[in-house]
C-alpha atoms as a PDB file:
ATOM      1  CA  UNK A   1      40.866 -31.030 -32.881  1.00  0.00           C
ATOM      2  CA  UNK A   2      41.234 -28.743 -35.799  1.00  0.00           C
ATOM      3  CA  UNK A   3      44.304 -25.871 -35.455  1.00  0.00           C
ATOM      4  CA  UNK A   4      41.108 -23.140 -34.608  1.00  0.00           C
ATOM      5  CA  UNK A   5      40.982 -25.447 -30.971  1.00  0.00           C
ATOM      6  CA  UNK A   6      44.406 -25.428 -30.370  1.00  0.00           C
ATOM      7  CA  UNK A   7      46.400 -27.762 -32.344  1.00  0.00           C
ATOM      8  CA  UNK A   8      49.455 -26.886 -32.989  1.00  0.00           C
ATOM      9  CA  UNK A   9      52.262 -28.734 -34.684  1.00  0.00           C
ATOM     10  CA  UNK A  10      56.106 -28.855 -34.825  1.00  0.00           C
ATOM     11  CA  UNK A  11      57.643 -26.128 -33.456  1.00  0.00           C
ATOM     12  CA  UNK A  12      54.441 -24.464 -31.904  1.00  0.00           C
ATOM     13  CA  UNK A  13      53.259 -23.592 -35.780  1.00  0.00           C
ATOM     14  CA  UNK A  14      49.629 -24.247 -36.885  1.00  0.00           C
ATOM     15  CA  UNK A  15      49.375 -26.550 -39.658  1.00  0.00           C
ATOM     16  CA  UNK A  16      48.315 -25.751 -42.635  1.00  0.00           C
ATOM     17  CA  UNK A  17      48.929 -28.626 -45.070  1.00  0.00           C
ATOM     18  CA  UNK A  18      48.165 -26.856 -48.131  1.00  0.00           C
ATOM     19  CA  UNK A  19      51.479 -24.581 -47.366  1.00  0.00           C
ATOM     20  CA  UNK A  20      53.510 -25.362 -44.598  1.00  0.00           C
ATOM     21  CA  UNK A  21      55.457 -28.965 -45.281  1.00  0.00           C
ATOM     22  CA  UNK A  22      58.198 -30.848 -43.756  1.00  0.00           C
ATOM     23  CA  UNK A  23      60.818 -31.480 -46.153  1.00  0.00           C
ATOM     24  CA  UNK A  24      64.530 -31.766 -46.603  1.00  0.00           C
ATOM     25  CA  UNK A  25      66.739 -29.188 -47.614  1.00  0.00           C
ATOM     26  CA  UNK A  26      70.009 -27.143 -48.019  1.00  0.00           C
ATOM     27  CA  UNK A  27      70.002 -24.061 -46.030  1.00  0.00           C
ATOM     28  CA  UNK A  28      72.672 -21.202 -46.252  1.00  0.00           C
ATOM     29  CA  UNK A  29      73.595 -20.545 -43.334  1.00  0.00           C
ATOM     30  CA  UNK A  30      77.409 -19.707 -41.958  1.00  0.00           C
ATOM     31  CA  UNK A  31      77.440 -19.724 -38.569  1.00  0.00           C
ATOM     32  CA  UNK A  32      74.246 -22.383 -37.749  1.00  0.00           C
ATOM     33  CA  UNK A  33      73.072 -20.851 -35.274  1.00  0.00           C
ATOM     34  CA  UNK A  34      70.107 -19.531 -36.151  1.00  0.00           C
ATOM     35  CA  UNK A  35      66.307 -21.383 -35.984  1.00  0.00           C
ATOM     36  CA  UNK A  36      64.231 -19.632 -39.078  1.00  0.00           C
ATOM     37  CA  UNK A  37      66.170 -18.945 -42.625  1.00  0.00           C
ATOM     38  CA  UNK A  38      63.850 -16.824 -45.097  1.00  0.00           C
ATOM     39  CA  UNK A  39      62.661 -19.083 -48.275  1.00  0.00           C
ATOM     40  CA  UNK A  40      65.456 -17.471 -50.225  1.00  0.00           C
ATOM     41  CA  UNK A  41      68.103 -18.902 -48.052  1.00  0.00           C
ATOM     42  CA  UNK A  42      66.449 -22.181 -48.441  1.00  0.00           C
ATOM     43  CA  UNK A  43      66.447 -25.024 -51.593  1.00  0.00           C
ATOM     44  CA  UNK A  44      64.187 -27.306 -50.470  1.00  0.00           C
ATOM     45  CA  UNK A  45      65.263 -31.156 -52.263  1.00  0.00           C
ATOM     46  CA  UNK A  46      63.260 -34.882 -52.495  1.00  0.00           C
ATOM     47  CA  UNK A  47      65.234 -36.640 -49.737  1.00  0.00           C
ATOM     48  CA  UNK A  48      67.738 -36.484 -47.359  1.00  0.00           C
ATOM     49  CA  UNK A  49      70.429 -37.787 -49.230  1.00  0.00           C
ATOM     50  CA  UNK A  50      70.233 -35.543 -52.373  1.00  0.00           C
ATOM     51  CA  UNK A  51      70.456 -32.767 -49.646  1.00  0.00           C
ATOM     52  CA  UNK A  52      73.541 -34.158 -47.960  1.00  0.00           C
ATOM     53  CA  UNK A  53      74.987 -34.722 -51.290  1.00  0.00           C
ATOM     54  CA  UNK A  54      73.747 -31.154 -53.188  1.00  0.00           C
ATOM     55  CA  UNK A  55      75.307 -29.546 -49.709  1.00  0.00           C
ATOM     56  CA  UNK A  56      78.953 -27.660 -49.604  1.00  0.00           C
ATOM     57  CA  UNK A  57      79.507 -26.873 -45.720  1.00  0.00           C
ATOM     58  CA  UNK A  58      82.873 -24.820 -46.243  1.00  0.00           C
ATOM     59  CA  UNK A  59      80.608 -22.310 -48.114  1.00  0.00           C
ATOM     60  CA  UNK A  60      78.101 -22.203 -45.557  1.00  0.00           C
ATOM     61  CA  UNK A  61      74.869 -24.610 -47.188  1.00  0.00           C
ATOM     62  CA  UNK A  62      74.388 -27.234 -45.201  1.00  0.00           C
ATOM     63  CA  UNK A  63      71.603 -29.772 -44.967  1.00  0.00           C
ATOM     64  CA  UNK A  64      69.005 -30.019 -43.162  1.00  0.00           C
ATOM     65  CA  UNK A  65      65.302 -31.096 -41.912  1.00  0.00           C
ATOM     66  CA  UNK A  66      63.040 -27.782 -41.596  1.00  0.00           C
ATOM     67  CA  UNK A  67      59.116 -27.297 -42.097  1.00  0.00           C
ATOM     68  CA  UNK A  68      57.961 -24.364 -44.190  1.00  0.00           C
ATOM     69  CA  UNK A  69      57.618 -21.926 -45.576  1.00  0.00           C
ATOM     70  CA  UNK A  70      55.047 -20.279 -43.259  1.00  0.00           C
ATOM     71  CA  UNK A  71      54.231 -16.583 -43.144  1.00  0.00           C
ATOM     72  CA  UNK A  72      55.970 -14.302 -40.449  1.00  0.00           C
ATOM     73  CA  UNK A  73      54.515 -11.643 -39.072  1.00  0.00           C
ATOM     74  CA  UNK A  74      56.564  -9.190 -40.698  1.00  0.00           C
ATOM     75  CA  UNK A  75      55.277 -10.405 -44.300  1.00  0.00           C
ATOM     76  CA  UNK A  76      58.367 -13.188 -44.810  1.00  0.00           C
ATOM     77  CA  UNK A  77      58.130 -16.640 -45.791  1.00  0.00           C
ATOM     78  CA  UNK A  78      60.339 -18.623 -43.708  1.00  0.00           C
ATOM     79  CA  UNK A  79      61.501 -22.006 -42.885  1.00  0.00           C
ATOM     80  CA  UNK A  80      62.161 -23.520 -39.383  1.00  0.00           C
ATOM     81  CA  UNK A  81      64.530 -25.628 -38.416  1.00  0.00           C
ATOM     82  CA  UNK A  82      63.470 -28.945 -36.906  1.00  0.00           C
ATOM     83  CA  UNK A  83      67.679 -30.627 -37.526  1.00  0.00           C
ATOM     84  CA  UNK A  84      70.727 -30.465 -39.245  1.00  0.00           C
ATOM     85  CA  UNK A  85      71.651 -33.651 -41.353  1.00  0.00           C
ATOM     86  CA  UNK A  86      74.937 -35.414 -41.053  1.00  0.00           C
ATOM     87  CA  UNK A  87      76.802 -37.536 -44.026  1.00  0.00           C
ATOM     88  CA  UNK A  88      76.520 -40.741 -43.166  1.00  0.00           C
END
């Protein structure tokens, strides 16, 4: 089934695998509450652990799983949160 029939993938959002990845990253955000982060709030990094270690939690980056960027409708690129990371 190709994404025209239907197919959607995480979080509801039609693949496109030319654009829209899965990756890990550190994402400024201060209160962590919030699903979608625009690309410049985002530094995307190779693995989980350079993103736990790259991340600084008192000032609000913390790491993270998310899939993006993908195009809003308001013109934004933005990433989606699929989970925050822990140190472990």
């Amino acid at each position: 089934m190709n994404p025209v029939d239907g197919e959607r993938g995480p979080k509801g959002l039609i693949p496109d695998t030319a654009i829209v990845k899965e990756c890990f990253a550190v994402v400024y955000a201060p209160g962590r509450k919030r699903k979608r982060f625009p690309e410049n709030c985002v530094q995307p990094y190779e693995s989980a652990a350079a993103a736990v270690a790259a991340a600084t939690p008192a000032e609000g980056h913390h790491p993270a799983r998310v899939i993006g960027p993908s195009r809003s409708s308001e013109g934004l690129r933005l990433y989606y949160l699929l989970d925050w990371l822990t140190a472990e």
